[in-house]
Protein backbone atom coordinates (compact mmCIF):
# COMPACT_ATOMS: atom_id res chain seq x y z
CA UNK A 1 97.11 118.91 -86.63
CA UNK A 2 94.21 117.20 -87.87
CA UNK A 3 90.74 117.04 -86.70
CA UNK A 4 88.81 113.81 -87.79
CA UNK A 5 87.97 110.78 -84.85
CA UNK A 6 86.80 107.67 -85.71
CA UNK A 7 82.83 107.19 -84.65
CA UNK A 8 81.36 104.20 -83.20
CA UNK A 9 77.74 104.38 -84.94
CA UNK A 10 75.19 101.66 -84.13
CA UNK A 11 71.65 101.13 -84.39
CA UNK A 12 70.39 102.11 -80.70
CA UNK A 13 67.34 99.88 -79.14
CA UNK A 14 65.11 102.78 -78.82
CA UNK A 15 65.43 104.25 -82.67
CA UNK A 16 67.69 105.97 -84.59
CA UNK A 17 71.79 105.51 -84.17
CA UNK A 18 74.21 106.41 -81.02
CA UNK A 19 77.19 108.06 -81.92
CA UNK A 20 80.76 107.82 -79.72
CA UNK A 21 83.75 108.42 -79.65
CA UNK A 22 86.54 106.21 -78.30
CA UNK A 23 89.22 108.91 -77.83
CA UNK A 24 86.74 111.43 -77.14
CA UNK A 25 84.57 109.97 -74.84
CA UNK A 26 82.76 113.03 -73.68
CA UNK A 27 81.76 113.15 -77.10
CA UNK A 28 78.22 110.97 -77.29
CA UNK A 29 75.26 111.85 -79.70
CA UNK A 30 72.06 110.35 -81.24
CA UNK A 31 70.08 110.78 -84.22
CA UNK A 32 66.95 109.57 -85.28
CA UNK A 33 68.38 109.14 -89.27
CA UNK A 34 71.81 108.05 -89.74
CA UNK A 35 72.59 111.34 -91.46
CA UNK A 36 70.96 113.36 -88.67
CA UNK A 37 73.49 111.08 -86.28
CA UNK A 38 76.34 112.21 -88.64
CA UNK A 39 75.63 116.07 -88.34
CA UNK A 40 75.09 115.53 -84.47
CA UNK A 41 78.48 113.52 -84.15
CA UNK A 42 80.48 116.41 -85.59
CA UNK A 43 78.71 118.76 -83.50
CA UNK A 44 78.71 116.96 -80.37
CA UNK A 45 82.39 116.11 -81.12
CA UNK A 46 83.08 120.22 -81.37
CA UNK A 47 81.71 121.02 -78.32
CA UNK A 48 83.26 118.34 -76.04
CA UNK A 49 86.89 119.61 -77.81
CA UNK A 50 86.07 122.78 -76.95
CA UNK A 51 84.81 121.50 -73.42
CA UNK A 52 88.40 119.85 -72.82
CA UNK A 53 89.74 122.91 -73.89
CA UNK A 54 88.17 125.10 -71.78
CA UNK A 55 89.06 122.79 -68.49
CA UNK A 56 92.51 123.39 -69.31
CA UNK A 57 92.73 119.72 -70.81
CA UNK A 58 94.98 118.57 -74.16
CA UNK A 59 93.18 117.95 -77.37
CA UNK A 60 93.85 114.02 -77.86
CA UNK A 61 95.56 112.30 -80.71
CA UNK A 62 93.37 110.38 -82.95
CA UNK A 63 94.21 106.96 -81.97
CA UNK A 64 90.51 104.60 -82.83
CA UNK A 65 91.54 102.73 -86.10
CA UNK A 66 87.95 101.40 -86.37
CA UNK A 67 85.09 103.67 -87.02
CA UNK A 68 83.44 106.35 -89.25
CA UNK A 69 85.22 109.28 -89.63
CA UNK A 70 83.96 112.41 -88.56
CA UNK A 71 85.66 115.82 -88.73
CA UNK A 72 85.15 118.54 -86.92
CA UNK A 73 83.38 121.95 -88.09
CA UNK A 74 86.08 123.99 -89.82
CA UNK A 75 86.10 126.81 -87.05
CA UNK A 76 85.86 124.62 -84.71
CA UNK A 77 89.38 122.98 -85.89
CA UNK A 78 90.86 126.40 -86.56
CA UNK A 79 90.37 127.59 -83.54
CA UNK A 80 91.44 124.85 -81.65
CA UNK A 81 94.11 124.53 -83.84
CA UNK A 82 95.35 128.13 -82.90
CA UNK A 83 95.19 127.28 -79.09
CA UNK A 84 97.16 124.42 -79.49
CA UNK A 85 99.84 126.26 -81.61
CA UNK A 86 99.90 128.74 -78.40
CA UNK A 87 100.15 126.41 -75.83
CA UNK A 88 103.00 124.79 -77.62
CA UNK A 89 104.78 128.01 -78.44
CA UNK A 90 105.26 128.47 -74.01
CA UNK A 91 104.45 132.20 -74.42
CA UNK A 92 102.46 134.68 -72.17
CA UNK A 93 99.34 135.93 -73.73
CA UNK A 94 100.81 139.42 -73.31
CA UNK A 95 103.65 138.51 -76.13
CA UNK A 96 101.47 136.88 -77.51
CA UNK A 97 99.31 140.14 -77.78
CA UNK A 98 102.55 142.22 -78.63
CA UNK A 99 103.50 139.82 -81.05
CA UNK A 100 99.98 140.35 -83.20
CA UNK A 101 99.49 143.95 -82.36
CA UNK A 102 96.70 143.91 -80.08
CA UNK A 103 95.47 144.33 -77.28
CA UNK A 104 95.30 141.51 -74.49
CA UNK A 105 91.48 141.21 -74.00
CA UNK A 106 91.12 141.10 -77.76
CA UNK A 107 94.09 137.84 -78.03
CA UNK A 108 91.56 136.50 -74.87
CA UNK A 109 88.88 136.26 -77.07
CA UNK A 110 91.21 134.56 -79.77
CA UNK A 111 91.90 132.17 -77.35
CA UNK A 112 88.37 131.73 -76.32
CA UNK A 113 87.39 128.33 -77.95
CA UNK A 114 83.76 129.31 -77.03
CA UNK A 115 84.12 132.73 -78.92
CA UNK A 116 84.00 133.00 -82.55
CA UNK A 117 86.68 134.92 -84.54
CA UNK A 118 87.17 135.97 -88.02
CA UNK A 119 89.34 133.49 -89.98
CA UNK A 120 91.90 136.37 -90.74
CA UNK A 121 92.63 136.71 -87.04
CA UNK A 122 93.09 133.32 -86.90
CA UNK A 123 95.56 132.98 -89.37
CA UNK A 124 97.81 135.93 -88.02
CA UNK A 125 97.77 134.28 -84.85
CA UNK A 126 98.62 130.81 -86.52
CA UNK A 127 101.57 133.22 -88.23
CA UNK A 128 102.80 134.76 -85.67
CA UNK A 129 103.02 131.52 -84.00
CA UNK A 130 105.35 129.84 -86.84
CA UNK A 131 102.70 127.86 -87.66
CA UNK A 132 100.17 127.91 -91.33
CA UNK A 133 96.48 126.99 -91.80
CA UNK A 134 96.12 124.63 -95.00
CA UNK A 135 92.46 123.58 -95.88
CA UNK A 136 91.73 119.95 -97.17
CA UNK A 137 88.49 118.89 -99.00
CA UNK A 138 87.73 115.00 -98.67
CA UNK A 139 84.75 113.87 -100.04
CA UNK A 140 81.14 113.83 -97.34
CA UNK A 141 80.69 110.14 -95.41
């Protein structure tokens, strides 16, 4: 699972640069400075993941060949990455729960893509669910 979308960034008539996204097109954004626009996009582009999310919606594939890419935050990607990994693995969150050791309001709040968790939870979850966390480092846009 990867988390970088291709941006549509142009100059917008009124000042600064609109940001979107063509396979994420909740995901829209402006900044007066192209960097500012930049920061915004991968902002704007964590929240409306987490927005689809929430709705019970599917992350989608990056598809856009054209564009600037922009990742998304690091715990934003992690954690979506560890609700995706659930959803695939087709298991209650009560095994779930039994399967980390905890309780179920606490593997709620794992699953929360709103709520922030400590990267250690998230990778037992990610290893109880078969599945690793490896971090890449690619050079700033």
């Amino acid at each position: 699972m990867q988390f970088i979308f291709k941006a549509n960034v142009e100059a917008d008539p009124d000042g600064g640069y609109l940001v979107t996204f063509a396979d994420v097109p909740e995901a829209i954004t402006h900044g007066d400075s192209l960097e500012e626009a930049r920061t915004n996009a991968q902002e704007a582009l964590g929240l409306a993941l987490r927005g689809i999310v929430q709705e019970g919606g599917n992350i989608p594939r990056p598809a856009a060949m054209a564009g600037e890419p922009i990742a998304v935050d690091a715990e934003d990607a992690i954690k979506l990455a560890v609700i995706e990994a659930f959803r695939e693995a087709k298991i209650s969150q009560r095994e779930f729960a039994r399967r980390l050791g905890k309780a179920e309001n606490e593997v709620r709040r794992i699953l929360d893509p709103d709520h922030r968790s400590k990267l250690s939870q998230l990778q037992d979850a990610m290893h109880v669910l078969g599945k690793t966390i490896v971090v890449s480092v690619l050079e700033a846009a």
